[in-house]
PDB file of N, CA and C in Angstrom:
ATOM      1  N   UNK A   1     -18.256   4.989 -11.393  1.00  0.00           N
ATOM      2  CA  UNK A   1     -18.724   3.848 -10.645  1.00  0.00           C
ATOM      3  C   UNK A   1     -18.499   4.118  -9.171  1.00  0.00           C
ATOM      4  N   UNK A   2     -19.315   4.277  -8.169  1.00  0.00           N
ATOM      5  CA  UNK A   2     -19.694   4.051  -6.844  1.00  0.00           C
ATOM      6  C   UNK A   2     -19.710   2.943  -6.558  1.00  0.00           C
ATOM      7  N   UNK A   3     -18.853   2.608  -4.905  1.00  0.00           N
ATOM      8  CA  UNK A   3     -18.906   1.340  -4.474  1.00  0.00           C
ATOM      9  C   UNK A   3     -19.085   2.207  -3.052  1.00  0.00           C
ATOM     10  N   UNK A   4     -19.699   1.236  -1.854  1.00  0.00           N
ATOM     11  CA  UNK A   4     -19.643   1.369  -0.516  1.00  0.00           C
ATOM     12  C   UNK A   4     -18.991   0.660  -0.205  1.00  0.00           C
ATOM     13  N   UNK A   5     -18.429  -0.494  -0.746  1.00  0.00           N
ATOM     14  CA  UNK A   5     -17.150  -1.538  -0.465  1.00  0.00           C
ATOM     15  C   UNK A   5     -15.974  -1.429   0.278  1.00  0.00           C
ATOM     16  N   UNK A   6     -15.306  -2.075   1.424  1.00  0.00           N
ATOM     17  CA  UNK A   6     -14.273  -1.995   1.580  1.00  0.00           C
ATOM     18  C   UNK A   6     -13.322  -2.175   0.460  1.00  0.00           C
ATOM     19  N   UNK A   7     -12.262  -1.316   0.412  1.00  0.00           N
ATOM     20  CA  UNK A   7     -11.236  -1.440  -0.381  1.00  0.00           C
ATOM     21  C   UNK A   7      -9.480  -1.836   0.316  1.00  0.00           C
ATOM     22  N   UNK A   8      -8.871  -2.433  -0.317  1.00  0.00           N
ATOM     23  CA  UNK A   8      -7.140  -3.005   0.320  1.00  0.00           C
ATOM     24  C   UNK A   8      -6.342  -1.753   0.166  1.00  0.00           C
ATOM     25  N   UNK A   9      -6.753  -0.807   1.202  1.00  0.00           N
ATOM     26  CA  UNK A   9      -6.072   0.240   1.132  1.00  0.00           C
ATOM     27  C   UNK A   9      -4.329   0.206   1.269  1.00  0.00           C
ATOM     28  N   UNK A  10      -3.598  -0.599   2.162  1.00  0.00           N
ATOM     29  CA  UNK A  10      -2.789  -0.731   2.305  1.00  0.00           C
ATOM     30  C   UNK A  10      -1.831  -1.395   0.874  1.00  0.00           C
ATOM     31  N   UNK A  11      -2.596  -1.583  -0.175  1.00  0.00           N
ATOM     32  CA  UNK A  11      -2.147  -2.007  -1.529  1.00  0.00           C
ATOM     33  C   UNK A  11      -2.856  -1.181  -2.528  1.00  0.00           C
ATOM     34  N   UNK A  12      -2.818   0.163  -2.077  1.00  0.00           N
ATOM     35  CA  UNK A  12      -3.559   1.172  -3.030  1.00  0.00           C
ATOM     36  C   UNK A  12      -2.659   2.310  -3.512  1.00  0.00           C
ATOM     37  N   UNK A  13      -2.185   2.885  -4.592  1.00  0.00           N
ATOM     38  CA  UNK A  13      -1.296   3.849  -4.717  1.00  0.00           C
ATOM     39  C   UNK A  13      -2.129   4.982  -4.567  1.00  0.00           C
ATOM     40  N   UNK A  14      -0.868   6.028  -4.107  1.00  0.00           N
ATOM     41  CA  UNK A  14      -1.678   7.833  -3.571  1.00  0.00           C
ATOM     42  C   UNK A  14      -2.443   7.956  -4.275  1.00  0.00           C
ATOM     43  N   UNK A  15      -2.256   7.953  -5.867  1.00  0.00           N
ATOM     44  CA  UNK A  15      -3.322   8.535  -6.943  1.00  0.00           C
ATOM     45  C   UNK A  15      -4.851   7.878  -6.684  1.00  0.00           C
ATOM     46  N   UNK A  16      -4.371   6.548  -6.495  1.00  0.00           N
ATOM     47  CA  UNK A  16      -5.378   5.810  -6.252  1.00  0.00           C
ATOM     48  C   UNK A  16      -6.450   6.077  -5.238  1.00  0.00           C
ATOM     49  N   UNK A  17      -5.669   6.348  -4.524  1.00  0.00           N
ATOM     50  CA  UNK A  17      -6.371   6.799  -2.850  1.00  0.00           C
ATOM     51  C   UNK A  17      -6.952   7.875  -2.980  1.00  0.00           C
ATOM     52  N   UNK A  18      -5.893   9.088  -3.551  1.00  0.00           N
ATOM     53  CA  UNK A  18      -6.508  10.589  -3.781  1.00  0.00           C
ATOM     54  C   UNK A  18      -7.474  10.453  -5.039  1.00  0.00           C
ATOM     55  N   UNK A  19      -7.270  10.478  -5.419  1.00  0.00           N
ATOM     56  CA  UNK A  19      -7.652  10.756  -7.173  1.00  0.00           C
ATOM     57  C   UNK A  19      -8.710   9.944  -7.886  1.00  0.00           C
ATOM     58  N   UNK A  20      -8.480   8.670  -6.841  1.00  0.00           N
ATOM     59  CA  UNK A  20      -9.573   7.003  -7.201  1.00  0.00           C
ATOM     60  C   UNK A  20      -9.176   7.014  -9.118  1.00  0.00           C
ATOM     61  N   UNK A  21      -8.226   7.338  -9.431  1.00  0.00           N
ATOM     62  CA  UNK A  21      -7.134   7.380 -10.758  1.00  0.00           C
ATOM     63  C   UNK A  21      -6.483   5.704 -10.584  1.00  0.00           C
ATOM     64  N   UNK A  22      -6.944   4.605 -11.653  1.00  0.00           N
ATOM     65  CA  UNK A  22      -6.518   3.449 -11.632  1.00  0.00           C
ATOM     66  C   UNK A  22      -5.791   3.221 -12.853  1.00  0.00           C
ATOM     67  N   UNK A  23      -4.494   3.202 -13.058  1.00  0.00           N
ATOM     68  CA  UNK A  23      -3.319   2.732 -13.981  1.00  0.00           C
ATOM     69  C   UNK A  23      -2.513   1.846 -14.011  1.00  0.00           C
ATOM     70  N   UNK A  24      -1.717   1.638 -14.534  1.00  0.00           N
ATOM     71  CA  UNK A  24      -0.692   0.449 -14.585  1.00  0.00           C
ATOM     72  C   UNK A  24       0.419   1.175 -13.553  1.00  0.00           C
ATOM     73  N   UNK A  25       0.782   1.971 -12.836  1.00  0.00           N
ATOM     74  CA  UNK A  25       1.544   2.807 -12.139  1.00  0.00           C
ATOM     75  C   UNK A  25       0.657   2.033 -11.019  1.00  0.00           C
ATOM     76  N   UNK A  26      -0.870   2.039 -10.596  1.00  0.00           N
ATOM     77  CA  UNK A  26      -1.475   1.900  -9.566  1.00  0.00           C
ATOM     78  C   UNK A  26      -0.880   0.237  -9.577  1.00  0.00           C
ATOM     79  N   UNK A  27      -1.178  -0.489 -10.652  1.00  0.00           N
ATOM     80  CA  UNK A  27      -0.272  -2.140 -10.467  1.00  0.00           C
ATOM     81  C   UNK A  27       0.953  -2.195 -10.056  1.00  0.00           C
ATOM     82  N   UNK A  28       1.611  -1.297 -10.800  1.00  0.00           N
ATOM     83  CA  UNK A  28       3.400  -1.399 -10.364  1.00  0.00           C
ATOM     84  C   UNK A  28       3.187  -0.804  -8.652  1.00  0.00           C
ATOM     85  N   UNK A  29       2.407  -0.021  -7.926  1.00  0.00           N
ATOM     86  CA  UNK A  29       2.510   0.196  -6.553  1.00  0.00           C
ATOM     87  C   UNK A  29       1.833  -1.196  -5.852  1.00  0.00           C
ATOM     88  N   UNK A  30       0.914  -1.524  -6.062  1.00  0.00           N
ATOM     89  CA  UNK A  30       0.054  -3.140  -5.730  1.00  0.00           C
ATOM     90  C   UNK A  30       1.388  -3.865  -5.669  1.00  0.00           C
ATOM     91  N   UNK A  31       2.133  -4.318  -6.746  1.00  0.00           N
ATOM     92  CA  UNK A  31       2.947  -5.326  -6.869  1.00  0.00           C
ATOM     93  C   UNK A  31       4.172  -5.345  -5.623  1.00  0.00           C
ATOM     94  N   UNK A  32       4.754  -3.620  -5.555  1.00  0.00           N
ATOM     95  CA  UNK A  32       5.836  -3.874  -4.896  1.00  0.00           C
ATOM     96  C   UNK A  32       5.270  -3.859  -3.260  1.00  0.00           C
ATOM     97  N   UNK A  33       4.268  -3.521  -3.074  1.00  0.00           N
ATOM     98  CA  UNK A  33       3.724  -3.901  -1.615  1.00  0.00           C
ATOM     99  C   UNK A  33       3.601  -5.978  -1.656  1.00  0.00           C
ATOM    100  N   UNK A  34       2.940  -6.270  -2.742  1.00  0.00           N
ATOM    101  CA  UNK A  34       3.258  -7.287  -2.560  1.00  0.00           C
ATOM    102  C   UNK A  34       4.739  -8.226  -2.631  1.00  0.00           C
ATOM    103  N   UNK A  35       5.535  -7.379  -3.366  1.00  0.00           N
ATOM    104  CA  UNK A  35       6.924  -8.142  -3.117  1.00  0.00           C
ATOM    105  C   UNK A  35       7.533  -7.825  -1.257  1.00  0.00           C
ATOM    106  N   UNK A  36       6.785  -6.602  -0.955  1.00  0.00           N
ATOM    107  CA  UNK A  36       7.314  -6.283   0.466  1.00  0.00           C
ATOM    108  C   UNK A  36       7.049  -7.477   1.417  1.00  0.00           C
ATOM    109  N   UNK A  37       5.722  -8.031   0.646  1.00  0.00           N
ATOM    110  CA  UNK A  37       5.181  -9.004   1.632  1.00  0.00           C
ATOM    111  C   UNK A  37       5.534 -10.175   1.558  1.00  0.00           C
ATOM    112  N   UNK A  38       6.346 -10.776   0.351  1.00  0.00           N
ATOM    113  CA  UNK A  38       7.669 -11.738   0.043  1.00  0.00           C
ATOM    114  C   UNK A  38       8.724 -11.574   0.626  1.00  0.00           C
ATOM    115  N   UNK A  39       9.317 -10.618   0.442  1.00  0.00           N
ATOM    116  CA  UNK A  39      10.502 -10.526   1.276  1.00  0.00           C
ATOM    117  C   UNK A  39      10.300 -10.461   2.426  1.00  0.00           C
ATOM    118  N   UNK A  40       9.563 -10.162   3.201  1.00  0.00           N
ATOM    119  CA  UNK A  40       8.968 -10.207   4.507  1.00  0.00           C
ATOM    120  C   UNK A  40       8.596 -11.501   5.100  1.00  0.00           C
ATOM    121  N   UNK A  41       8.771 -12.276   4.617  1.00  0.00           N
ATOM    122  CA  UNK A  41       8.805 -13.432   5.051  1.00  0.00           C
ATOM    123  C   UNK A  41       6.723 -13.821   5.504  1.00  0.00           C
ATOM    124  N   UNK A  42       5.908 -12.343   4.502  1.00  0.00           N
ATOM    125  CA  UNK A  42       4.418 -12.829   5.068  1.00  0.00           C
ATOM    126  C   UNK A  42       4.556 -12.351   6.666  1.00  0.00           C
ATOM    127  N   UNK A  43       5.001 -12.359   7.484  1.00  0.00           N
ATOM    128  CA  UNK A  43       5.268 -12.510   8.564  1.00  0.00           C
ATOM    129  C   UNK A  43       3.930 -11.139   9.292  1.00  0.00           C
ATOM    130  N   UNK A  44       3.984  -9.909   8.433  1.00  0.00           N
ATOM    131  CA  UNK A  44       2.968  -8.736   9.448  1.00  0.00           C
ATOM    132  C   UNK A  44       2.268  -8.067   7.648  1.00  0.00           C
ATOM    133  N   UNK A  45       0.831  -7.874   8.281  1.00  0.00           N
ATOM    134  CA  UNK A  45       0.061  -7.095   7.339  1.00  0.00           C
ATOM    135  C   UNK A  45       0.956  -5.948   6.803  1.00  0.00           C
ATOM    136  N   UNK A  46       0.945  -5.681   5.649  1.00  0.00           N
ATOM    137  CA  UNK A  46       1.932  -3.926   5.524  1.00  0.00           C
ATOM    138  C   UNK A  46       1.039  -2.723   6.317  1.00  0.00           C
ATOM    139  N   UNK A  47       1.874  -1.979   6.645  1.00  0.00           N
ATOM    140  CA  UNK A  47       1.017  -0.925   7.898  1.00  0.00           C
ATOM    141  C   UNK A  47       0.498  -1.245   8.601  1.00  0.00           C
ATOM    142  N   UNK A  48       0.809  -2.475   8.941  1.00  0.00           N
ATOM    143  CA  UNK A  48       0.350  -3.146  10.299  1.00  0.00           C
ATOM    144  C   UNK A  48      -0.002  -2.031  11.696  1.00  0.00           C
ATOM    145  N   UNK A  49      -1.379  -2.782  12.294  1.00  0.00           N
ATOM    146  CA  UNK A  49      -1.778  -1.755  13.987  1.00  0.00           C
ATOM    147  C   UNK A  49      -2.047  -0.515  13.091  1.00  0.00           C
ATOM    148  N   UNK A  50      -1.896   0.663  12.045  1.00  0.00           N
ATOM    149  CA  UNK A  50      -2.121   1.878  12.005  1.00  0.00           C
ATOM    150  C   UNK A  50      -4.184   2.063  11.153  1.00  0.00           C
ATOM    151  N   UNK A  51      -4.903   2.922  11.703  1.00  0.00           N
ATOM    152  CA  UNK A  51      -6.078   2.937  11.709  1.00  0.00           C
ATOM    153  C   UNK A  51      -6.032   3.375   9.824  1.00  0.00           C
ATOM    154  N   UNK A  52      -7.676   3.404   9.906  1.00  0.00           N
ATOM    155  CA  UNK A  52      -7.792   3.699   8.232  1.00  0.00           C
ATOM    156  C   UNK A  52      -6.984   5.143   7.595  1.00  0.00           C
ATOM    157  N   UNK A  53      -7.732   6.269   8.530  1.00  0.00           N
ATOM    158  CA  UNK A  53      -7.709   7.479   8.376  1.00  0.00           C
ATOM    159  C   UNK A  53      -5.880   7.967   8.700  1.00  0.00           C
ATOM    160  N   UNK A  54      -5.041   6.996   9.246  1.00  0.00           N
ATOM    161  CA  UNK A  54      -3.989   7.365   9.460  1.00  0.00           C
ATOM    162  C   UNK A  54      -3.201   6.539   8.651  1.00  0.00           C
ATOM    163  N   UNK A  55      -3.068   5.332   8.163  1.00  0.00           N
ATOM    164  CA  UNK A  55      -2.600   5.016   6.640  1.00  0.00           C
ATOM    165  C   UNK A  55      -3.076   5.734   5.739  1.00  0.00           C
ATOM    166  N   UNK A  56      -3.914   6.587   5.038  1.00  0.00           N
ATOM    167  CA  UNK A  56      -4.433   7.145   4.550  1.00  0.00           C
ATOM    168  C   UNK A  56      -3.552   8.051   4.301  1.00  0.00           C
ATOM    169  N   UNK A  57      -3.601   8.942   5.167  1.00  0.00           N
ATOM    170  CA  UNK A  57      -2.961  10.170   5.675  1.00  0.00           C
ATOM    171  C   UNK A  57      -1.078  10.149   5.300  1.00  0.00           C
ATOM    172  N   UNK A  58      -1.029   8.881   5.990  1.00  0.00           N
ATOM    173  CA  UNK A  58       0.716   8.682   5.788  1.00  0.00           C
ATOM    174  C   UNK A  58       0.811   8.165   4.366  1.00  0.00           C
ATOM    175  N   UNK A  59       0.489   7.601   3.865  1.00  0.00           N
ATOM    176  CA  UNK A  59       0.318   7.225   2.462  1.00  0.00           C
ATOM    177  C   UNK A  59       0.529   8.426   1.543  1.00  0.00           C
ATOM    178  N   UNK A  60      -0.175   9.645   1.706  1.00  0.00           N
ATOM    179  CA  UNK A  60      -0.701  10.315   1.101  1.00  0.00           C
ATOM    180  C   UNK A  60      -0.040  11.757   0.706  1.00  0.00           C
ATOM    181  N   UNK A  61       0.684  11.591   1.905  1.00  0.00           N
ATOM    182  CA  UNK A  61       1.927  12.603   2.365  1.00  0.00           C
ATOM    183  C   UNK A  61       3.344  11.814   2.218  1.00  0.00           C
ATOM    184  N   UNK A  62       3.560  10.875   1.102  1.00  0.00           N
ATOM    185  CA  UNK A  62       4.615  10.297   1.189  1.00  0.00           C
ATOM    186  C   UNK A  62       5.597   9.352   1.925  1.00  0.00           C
ATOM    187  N   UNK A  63       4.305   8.669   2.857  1.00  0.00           N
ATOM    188  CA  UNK A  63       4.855   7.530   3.388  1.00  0.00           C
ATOM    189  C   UNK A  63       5.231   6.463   2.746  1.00  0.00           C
ATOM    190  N   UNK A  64       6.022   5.842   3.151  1.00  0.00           N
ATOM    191  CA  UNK A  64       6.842   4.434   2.360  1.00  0.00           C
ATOM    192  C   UNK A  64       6.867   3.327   3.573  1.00  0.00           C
ATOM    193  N   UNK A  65       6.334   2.021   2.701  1.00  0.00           N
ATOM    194  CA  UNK A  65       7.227   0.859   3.959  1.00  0.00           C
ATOM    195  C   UNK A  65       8.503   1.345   3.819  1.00  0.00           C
ATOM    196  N   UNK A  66       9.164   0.216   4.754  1.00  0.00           N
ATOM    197  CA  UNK A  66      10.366   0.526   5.206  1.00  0.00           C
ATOM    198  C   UNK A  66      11.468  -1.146   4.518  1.00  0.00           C
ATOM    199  N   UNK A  67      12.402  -0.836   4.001  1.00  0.00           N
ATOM    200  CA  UNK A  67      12.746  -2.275   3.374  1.00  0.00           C
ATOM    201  C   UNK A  67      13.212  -3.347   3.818  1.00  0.00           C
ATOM    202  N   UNK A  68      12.250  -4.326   4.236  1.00  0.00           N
ATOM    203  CA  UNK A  68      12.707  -6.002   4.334  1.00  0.00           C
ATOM    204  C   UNK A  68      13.815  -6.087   4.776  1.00  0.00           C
ATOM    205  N   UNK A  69      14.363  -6.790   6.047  1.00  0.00           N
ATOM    206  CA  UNK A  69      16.007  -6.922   6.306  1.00  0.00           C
ATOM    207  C   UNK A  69      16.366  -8.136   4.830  1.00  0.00           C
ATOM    208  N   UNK A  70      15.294  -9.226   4.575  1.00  0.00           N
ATOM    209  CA  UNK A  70      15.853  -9.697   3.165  1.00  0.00           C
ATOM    210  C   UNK A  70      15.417  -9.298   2.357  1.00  0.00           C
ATOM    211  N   UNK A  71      15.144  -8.314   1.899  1.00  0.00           N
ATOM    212  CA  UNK A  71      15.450  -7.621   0.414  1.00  0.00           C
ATOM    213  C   UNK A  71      16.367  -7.370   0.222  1.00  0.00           C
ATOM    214  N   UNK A  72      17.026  -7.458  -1.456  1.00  0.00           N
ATOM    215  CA  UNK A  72      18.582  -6.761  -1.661  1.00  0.00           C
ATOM    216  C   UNK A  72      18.555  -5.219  -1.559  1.00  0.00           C
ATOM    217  N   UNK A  73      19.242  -4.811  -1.468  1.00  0.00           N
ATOM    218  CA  UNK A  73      19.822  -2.959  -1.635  1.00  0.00           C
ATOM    219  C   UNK A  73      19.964  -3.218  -3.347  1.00  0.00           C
TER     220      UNK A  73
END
């Protein structure tokens, strides 16, 4: 299946991104971006300010948010 669609890259796992490979691994990565964005108080987009091709890129090569001052350890 082909789409020209924008996609929520910033809630997309690597495989996902690389591979366009959609699993329950790709949900469990969706989810904890969205818990980032709970504990975050909502407050900034995740990867906030960084362009397509450079979330992409950092994503892809093992970038990680960074954890919530309220999230637990």
């Amino acid at each position: 299946m082909e789409s020209t669609g924008r996609v929520p890259v910033p809630w997309m796992s690597p495989e996902a991104l690389e591979e366009r490979k959609f699993a329950q691994s790709s949900d469990v990565w969706s989810f904890g971006v969205t818990m980032w964005e709970i504990f975050s108080n909502a407050n900034t987009v995740p990867y906030a300010g960084q362009s397509f091709y450079t979330l992409l890129n950092y994503i892809k090569t093992g970038g990680r948010l960074l954890r919530p001052e309220n999230c637990p350890q």
